[in-house]
PDB file of N, CA and C in Angstrom:
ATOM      1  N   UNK A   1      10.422  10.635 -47.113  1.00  0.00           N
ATOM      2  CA  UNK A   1      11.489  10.603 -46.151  1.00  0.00           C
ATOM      3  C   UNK A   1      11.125  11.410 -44.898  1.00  0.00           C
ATOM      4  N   UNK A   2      10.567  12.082 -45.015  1.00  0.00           N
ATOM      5  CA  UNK A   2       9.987  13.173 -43.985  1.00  0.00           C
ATOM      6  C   UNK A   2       8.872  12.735 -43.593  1.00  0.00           C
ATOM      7  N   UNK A   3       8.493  12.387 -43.540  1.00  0.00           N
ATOM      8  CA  UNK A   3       7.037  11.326 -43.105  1.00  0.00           C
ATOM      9  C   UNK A   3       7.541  10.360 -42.305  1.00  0.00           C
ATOM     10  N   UNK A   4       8.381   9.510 -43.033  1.00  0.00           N
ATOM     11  CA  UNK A   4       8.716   8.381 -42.001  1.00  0.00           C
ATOM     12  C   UNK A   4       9.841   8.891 -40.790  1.00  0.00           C
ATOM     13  N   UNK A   5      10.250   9.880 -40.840  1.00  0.00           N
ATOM     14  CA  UNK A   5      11.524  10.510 -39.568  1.00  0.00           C
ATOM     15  C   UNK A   5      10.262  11.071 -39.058  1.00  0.00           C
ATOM     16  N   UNK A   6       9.157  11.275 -39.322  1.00  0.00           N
ATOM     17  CA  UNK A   6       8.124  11.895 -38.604  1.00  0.00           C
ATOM     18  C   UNK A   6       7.550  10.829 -37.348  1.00  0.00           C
ATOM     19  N   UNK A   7       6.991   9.788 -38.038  1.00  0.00           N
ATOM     20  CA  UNK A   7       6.445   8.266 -37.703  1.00  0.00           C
ATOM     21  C   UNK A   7       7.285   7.939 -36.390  1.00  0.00           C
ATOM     22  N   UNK A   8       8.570   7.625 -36.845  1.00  0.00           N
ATOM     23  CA  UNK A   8       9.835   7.337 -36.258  1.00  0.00           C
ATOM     24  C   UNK A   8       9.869   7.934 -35.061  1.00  0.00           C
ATOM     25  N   UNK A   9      10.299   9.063 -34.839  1.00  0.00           N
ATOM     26  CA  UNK A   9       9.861  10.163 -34.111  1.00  0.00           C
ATOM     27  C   UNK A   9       8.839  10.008 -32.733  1.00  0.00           C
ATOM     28  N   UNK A  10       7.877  10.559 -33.417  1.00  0.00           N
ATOM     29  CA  UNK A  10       6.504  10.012 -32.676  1.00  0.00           C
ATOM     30  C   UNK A  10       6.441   8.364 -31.791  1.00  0.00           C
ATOM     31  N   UNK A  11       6.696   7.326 -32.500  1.00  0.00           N
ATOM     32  CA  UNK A  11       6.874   6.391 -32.139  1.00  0.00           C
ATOM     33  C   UNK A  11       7.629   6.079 -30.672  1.00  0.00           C
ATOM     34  N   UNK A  12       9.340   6.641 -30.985  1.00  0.00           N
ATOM     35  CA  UNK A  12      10.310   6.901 -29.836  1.00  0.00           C
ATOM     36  C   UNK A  12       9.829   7.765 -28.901  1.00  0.00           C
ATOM     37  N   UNK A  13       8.881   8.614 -29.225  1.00  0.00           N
ATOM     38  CA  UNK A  13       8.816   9.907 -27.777  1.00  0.00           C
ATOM     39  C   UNK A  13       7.820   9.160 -27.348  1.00  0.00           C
ATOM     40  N   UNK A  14       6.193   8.063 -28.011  1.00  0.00           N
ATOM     41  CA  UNK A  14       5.249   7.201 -26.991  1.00  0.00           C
ATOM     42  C   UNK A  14       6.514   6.168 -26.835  1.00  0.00           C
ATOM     43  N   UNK A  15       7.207   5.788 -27.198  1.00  0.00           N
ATOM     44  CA  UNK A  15       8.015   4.509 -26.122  1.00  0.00           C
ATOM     45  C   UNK A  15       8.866   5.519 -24.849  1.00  0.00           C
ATOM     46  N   UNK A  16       9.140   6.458 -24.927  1.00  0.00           N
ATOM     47  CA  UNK A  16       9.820   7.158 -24.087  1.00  0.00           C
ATOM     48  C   UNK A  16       8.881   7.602 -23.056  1.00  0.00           C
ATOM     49  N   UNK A  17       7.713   7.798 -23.298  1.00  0.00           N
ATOM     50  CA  UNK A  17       6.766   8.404 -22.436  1.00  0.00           C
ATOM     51  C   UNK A  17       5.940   7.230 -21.919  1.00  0.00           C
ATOM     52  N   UNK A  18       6.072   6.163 -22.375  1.00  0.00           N
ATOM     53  CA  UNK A  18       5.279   4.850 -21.923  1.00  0.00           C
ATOM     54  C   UNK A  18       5.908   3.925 -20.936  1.00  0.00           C
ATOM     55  N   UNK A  19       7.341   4.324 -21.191  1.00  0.00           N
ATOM     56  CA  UNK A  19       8.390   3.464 -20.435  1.00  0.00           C
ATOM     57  C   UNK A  19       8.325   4.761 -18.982  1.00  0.00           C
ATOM     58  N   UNK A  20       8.656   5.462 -19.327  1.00  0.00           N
ATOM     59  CA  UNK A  20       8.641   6.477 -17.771  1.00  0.00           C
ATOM     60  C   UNK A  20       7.165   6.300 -17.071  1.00  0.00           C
ATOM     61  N   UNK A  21       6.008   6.617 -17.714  1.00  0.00           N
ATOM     62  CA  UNK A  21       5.207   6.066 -16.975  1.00  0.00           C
ATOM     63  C   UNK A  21       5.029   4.908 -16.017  1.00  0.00           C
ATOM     64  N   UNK A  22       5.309   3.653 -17.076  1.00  0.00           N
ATOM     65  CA  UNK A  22       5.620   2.375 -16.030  1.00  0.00           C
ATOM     66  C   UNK A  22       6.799   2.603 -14.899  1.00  0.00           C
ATOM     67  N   UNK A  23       7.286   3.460 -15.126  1.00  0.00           N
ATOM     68  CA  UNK A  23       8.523   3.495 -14.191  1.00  0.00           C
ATOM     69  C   UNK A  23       7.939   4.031 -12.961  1.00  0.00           C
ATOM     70  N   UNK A  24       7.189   5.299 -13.635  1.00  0.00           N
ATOM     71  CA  UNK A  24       6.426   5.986 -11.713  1.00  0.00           C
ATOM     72  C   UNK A  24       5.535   5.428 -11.339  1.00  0.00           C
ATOM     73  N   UNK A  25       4.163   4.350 -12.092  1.00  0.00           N
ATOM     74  CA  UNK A  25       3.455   3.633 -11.738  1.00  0.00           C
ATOM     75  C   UNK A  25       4.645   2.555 -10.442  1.00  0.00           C
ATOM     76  N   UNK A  26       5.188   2.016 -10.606  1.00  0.00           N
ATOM     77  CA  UNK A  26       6.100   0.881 -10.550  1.00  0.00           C
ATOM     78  C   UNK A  26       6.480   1.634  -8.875  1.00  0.00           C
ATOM     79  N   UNK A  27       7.169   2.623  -9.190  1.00  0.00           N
ATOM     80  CA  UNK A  27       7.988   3.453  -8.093  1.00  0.00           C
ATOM     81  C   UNK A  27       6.467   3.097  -7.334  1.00  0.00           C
ATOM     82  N   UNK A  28       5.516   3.784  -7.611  1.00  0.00           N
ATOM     83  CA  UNK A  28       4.579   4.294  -6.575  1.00  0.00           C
ATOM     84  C   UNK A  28       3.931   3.149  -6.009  1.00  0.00           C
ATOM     85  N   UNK A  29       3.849   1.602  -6.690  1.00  0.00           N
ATOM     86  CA  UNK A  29       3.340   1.172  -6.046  1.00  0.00           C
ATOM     87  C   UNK A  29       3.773   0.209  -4.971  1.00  0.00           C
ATOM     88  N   UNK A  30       5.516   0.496  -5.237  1.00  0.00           N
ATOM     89  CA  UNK A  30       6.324  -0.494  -4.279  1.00  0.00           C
ATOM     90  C   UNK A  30       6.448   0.814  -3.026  1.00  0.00           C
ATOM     91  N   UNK A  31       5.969   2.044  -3.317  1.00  0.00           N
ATOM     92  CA  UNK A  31       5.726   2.829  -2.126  1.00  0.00           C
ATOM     93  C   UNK A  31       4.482   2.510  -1.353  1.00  0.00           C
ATOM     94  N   UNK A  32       3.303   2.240  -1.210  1.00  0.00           N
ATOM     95  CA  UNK A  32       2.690   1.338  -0.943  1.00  0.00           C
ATOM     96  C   UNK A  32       2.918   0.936   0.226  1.00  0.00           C
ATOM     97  N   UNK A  33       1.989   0.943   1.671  1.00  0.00           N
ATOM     98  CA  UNK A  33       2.132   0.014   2.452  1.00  0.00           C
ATOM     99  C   UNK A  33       1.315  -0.942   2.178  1.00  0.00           C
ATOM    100  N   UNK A  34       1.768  -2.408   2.859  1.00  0.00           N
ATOM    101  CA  UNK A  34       1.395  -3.483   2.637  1.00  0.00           C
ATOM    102  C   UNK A  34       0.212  -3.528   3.936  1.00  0.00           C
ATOM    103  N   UNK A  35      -0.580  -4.768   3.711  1.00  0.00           N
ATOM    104  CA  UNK A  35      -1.952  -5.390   4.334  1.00  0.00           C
ATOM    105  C   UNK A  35      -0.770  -5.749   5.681  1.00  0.00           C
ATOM    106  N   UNK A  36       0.079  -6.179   5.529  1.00  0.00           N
ATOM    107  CA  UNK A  36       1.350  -6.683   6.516  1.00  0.00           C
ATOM    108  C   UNK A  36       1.982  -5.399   7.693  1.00  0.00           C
ATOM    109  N   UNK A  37       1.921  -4.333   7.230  1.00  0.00           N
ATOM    110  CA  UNK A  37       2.753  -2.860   7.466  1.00  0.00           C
ATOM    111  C   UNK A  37       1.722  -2.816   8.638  1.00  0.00           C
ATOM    112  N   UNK A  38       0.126  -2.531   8.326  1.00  0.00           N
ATOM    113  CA  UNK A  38      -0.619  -2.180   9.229  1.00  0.00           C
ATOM    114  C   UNK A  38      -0.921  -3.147   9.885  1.00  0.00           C
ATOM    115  N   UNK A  39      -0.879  -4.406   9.787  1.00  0.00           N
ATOM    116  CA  UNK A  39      -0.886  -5.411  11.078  1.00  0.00           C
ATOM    117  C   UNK A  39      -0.062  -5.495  12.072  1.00  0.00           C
ATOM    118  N   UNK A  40       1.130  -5.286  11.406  1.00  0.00           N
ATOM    119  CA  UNK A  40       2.804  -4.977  12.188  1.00  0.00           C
ATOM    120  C   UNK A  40       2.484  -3.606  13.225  1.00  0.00           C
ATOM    121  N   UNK A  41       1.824  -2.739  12.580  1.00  0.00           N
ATOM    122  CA  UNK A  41       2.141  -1.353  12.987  1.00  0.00           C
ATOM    123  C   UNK A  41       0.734  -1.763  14.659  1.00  0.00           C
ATOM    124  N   UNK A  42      -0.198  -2.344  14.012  1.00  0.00           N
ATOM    125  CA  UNK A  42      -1.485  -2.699  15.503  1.00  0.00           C
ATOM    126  C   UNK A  42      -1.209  -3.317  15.772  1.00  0.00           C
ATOM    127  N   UNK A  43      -0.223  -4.393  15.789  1.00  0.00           N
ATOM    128  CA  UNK A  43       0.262  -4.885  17.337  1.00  0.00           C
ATOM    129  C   UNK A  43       1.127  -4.228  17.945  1.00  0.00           C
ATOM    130  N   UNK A  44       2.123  -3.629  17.733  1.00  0.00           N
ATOM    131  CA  UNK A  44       2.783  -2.503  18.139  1.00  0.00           C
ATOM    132  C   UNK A  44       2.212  -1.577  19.100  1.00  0.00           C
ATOM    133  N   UNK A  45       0.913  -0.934  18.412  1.00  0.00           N
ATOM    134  CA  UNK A  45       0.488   0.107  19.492  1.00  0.00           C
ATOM    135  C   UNK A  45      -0.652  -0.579  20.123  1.00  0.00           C
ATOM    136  N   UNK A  46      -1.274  -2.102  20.396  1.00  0.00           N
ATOM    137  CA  UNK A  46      -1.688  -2.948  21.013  1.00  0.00           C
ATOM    138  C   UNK A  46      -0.407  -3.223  22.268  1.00  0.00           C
ATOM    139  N   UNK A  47       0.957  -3.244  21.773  1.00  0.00           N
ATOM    140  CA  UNK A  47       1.779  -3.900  22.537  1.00  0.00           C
ATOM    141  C   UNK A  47       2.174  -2.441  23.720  1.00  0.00           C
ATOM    142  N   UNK A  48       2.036  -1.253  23.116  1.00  0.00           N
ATOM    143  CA  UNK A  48       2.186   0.022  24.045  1.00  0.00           C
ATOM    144  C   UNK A  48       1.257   0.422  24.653  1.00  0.00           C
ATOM    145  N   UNK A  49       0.474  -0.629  24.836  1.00  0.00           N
ATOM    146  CA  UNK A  49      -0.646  -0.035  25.897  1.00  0.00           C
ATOM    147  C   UNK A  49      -0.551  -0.175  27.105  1.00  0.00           C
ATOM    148  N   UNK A  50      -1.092   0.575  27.900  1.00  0.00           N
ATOM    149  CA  UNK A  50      -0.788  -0.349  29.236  1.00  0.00           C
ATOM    150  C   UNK A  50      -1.655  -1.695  29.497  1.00  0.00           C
ATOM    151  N   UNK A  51      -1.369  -2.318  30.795  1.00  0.00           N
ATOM    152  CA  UNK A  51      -2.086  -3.748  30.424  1.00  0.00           C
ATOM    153  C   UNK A  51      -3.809  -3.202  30.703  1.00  0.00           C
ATOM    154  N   UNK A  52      -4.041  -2.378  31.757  1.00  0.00           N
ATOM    155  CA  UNK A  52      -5.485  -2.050  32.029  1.00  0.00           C
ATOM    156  C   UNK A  52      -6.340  -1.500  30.583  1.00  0.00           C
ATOM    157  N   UNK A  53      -5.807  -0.869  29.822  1.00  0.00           N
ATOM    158  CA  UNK A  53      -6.213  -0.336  28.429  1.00  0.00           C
ATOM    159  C   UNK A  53      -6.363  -1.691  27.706  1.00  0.00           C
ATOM    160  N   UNK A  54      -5.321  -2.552  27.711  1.00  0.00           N
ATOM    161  CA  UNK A  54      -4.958  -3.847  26.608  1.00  0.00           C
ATOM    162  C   UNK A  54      -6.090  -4.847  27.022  1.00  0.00           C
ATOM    163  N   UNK A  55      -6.430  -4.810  28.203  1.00  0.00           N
ATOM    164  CA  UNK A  55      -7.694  -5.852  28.595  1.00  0.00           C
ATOM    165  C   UNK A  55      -8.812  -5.151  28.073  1.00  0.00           C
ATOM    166  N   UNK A  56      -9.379  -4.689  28.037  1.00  0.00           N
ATOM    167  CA  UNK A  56     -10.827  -3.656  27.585  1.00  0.00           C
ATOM    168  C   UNK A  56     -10.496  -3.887  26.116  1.00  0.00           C
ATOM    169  N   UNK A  57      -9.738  -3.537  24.964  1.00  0.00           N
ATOM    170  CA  UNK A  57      -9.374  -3.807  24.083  1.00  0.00           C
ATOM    171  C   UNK A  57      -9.396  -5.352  23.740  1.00  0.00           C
ATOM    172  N   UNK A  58      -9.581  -6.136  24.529  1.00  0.00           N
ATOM    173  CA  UNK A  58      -9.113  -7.483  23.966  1.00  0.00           C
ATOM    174  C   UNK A  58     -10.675  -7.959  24.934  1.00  0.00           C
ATOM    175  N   UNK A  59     -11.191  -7.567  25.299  1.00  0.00           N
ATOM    176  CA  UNK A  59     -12.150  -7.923  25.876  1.00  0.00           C
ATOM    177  C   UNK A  59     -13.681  -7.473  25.279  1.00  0.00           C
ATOM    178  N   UNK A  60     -13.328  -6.374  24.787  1.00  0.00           N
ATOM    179  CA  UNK A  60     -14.402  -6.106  23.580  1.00  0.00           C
ATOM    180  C   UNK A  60     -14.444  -6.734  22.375  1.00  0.00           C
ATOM    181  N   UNK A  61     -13.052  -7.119  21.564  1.00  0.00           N
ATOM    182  CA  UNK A  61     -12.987  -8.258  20.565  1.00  0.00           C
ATOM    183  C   UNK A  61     -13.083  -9.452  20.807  1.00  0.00           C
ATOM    184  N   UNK A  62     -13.409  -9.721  21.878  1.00  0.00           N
ATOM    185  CA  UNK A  62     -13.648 -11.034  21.990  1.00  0.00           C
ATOM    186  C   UNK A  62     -14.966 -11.439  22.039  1.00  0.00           C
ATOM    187  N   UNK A  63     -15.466 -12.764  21.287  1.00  0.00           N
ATOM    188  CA  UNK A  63     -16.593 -12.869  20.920  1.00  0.00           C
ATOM    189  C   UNK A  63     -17.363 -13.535  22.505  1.00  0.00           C
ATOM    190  N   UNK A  64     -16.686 -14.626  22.778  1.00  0.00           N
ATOM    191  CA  UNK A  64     -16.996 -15.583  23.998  1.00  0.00           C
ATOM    192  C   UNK A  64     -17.474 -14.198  24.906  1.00  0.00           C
ATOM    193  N   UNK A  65     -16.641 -12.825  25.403  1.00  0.00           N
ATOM    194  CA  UNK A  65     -16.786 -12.382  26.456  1.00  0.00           C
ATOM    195  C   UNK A  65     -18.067 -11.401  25.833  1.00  0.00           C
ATOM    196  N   UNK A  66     -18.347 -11.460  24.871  1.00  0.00           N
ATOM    197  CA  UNK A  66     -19.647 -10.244  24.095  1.00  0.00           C
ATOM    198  C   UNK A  66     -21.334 -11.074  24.474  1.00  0.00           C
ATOM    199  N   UNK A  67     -20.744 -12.667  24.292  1.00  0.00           N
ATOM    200  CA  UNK A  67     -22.050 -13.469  24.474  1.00  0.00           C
ATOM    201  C   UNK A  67     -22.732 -13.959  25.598  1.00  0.00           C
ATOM    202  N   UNK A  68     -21.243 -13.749  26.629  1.00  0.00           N
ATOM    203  CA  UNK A  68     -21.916 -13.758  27.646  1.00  0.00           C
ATOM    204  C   UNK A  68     -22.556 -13.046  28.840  1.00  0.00           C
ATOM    205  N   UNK A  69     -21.910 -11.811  28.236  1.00  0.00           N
ATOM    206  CA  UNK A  69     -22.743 -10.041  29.532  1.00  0.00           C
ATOM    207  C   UNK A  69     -24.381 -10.769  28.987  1.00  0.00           C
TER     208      UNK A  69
END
């Protein structure tokens, strides 16, 4: 009888400790910014540039204007 309230026991505190885990895994990874967050966030500070900064910037990524200097 004492063996198995032992088992028992043990059993409930890894489901108790397995379930909270998934819970902060879970929490932490919907904390997480997304591939989306930082695209959102560089056009943003693409869009606060001034335009003389925003040309040099868009003129160095550009392939056409790299191939032809």
């Amino acid at each position: 009888m004492i063996a198995m309230s032992f088992i028992t026991s043990f059993f409930t505190f890894m489901a108790v400790v397995s379930g909270g885990t998934l819970l902060v895994l879970v929490y932490l990874d919907n904390r997480k910014s997304r591939i989306d967050d930082g695209i959102a966030q560089f056009r943003r500070h693409i869009d606060a540039l001034s335009p003389e900064a925003r040309r040099s910037s868009v003129h160095h990524n550009n392939s056409d204007d790299r191939w032809s200097r």
